[in-house]
Structure formats: C-alpha cells, structure tokens
N, C-alpha and C. Protein backbone atom coordinates (compact mmCIF):
# COMPACT_ATOMS: atom_id res chain seq x y z
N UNK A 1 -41.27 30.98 32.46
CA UNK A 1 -41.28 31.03 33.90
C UNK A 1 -41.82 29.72 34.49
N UNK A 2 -43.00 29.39 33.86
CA UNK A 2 -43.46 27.81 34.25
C UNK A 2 -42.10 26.54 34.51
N UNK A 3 -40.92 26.60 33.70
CA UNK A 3 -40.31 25.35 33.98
C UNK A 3 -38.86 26.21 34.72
N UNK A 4 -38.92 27.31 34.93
CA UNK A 4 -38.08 27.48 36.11
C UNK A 4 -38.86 27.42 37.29
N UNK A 5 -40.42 27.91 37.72
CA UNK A 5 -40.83 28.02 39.00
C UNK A 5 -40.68 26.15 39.23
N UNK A 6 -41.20 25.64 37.84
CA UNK A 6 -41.07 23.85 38.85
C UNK A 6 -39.94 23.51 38.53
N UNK A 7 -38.89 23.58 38.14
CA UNK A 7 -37.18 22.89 38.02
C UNK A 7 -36.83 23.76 39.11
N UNK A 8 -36.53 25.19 39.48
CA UNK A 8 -35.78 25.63 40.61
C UNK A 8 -34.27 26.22 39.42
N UNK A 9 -33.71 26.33 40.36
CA UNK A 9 -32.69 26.74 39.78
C UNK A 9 -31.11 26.08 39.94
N UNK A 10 -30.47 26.41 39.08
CA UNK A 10 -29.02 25.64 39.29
C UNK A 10 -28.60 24.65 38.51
N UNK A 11 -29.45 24.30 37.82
CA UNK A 11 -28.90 23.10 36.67
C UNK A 11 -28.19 23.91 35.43
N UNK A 12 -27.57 22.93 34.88
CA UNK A 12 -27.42 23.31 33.32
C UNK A 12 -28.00 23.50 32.12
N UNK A 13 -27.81 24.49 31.36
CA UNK A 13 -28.93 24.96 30.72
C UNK A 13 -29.33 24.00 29.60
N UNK A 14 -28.33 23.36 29.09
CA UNK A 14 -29.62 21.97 28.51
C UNK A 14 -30.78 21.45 29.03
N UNK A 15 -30.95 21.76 30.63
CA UNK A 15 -32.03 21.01 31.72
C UNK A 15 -33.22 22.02 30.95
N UNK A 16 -32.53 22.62 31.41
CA UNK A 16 -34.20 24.40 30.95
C UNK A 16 -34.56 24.08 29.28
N UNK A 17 -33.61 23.46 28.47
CA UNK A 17 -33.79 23.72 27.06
C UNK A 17 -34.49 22.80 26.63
N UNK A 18 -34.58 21.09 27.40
CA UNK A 18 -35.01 20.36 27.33
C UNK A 18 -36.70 20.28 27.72
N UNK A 19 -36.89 20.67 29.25
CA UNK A 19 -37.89 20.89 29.36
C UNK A 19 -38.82 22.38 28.99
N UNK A 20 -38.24 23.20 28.46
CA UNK A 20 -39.06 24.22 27.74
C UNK A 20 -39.47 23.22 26.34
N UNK A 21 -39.18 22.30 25.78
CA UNK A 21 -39.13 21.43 24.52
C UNK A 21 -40.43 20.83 25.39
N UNK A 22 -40.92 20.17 26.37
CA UNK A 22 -41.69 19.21 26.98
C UNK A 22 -43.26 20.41 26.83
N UNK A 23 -42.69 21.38 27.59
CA UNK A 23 -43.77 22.22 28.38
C UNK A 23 -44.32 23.22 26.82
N UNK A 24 -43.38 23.10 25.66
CA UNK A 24 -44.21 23.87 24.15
C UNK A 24 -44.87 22.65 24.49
N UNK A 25 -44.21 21.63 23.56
CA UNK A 25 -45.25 20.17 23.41
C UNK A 25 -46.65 20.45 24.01
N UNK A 26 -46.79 20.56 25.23
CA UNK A 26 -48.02 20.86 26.33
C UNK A 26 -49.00 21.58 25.55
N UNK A 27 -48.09 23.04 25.37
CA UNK A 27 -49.02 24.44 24.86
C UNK A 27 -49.46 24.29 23.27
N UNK A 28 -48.79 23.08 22.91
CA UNK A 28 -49.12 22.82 21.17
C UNK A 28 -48.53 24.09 20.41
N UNK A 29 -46.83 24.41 20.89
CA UNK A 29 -46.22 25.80 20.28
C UNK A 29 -45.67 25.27 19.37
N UNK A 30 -45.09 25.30 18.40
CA UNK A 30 -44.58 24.47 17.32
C UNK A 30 -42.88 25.64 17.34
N UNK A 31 -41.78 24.54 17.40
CA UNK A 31 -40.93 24.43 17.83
C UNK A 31 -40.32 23.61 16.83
N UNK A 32 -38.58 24.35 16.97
CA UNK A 32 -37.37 23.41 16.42
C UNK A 32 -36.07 23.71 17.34
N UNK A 33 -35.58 22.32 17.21
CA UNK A 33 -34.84 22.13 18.30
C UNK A 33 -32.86 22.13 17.87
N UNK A 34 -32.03 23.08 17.96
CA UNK A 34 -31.08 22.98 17.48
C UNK A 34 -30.69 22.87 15.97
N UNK A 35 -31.14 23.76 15.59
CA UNK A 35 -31.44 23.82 13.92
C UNK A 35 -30.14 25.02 13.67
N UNK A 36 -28.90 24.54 12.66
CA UNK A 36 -27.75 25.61 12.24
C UNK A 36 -28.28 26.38 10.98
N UNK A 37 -27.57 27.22 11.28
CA UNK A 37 -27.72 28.15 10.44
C UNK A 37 -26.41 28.33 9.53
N UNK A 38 -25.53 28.61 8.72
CA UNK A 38 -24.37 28.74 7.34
C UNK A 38 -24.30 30.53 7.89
N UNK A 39 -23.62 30.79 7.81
CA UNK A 39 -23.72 32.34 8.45
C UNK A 39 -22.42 33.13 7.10
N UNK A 40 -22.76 33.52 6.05
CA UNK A 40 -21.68 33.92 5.07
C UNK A 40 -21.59 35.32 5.19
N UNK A 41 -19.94 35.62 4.73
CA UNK A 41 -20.07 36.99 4.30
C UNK A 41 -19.20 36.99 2.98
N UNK A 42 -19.85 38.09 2.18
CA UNK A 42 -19.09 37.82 0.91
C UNK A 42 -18.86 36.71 0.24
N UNK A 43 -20.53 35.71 0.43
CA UNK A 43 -20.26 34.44 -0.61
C UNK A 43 -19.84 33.45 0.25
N UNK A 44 -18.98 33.60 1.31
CA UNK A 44 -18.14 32.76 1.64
C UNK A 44 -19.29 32.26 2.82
N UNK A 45 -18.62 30.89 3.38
CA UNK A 45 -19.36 30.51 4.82
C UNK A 45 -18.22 30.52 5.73
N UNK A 46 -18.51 31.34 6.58
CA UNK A 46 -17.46 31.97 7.92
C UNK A 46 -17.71 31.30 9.30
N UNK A 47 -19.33 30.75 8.91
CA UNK A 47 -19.71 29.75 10.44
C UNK A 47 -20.82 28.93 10.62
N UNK A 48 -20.87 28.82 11.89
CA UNK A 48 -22.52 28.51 11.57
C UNK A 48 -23.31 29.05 12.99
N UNK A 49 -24.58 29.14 13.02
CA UNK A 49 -25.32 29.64 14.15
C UNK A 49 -26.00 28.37 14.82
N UNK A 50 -26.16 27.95 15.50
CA UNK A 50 -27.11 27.27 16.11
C UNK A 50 -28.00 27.59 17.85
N UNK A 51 -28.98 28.18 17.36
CA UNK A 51 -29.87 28.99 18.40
C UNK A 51 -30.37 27.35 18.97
N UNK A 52 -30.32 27.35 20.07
CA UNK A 52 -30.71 26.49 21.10
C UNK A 52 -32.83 25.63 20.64
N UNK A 53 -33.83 26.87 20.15
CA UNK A 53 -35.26 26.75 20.13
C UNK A 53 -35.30 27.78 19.12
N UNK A 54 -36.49 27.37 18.38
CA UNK A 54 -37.24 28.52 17.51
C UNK A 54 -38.46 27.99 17.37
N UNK A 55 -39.17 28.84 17.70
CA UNK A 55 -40.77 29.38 17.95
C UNK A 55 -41.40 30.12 16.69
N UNK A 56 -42.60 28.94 15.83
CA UNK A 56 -43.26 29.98 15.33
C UNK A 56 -42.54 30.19 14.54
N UNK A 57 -41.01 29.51 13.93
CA UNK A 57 -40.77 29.77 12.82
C UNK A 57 -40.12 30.76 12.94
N UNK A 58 -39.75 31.63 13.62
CA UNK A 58 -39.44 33.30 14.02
C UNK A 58 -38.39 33.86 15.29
N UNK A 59 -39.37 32.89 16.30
CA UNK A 59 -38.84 33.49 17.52
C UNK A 59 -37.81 32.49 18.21
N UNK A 60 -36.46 33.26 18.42
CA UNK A 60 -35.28 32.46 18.77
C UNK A 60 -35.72 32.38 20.34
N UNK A 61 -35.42 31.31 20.91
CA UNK A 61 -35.18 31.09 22.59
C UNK A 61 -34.33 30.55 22.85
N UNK A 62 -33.22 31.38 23.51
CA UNK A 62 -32.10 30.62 23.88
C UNK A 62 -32.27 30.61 25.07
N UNK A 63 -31.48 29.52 26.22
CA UNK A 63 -31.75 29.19 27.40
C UNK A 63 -30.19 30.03 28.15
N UNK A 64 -30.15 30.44 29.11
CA UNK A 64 -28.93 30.88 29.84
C UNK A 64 -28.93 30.61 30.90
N UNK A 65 -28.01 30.48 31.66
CA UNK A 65 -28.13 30.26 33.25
C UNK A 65 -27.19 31.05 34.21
N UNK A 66 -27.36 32.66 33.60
CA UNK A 66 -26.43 33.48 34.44
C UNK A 66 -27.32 34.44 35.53
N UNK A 67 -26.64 35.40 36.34
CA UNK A 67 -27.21 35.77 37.30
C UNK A 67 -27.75 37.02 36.78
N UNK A 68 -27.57 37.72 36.03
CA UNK A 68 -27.90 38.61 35.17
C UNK A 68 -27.49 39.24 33.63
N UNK A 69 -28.61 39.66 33.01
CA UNK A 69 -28.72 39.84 31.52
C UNK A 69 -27.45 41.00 31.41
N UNK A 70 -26.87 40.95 30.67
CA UNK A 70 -25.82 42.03 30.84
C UNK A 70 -25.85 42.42 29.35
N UNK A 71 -25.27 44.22 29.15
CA UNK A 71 -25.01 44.34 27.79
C UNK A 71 -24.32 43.31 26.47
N UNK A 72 -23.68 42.45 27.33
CA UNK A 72 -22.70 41.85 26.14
C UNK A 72 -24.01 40.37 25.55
N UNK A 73 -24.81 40.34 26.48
CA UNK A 73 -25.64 39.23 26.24
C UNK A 73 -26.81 39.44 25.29
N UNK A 74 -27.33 41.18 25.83
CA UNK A 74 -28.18 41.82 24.42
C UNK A 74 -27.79 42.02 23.27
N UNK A 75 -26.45 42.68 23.35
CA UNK A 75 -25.89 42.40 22.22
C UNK A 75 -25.36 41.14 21.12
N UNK A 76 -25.37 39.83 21.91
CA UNK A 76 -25.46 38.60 21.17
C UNK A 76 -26.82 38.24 20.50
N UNK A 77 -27.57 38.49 21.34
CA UNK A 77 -29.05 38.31 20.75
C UNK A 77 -29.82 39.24 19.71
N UNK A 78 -29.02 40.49 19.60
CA UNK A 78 -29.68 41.67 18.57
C UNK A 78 -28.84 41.43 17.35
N UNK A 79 -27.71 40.77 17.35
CA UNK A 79 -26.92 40.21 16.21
C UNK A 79 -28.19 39.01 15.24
N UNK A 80 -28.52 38.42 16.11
CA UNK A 80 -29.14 37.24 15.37
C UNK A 80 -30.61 36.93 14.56
C-alpha cells in the first residue's frame, strides 16, 4: 500500500514492480526479481513461470493493475 498511496494510480505495472523492489530494499526484505521457473509435466518442459517478486524465498508478489481481483485472477495465483 506504501508505493501505491505515494505513486497514485494509473501507471504500468512494471512502475509498481519496480518500486515495490526500492521500498523492500528500504524494509531490508530480501527479494528476487524476475526469476523463471521450467514448469514440466511428465519429464518434459511445457514452459516456464516467471512471477514478477519473491519474498523470503516463498512468497510470490505479483504486481496487477486491474480494477478488480476477479475469480480468474485467484485462480492464476492458487496454480502457482
């Protein structure tokens, strides 16, 4: 919420992804920035993932810039 109350709203979500990257730095959160993932099934590699932030080693943060969270968007994120 900190770098939307001072950015505002309306940019592109690289803007938010970038400065959430500035404002961890700040909080000393330890962070990776665009890191893929090989995504296989059956041996094979079918793709790749690349989550926008990861937190802690754990916690994915992806940045969005829609007007609301909708089922199809929880459901992208409970996949991963």
């Amino acid at each position: 919420m900190e770098v939307l109350n001072e950015i505002g709203h309306g940019f592109h979500e690289k803007i938010y992804e970038k400065a959430l990257v500035v404002e961890f730095g700040i909080l000393t959160i330890p962070w990776l920035q665009q890191k893929s993932f090989q995504i296989t099934f059956k041996k094979k590699v079918v793709g790749t993932y690349v989550p926008d932030l990861i937190c802690f080693e754990k916690i994915i943060v992806d940045t969005k810039t829609i007007e609301a969270i909708t089922d199809a968007e929880r459901g992208k994120m409970l996949t991963t």
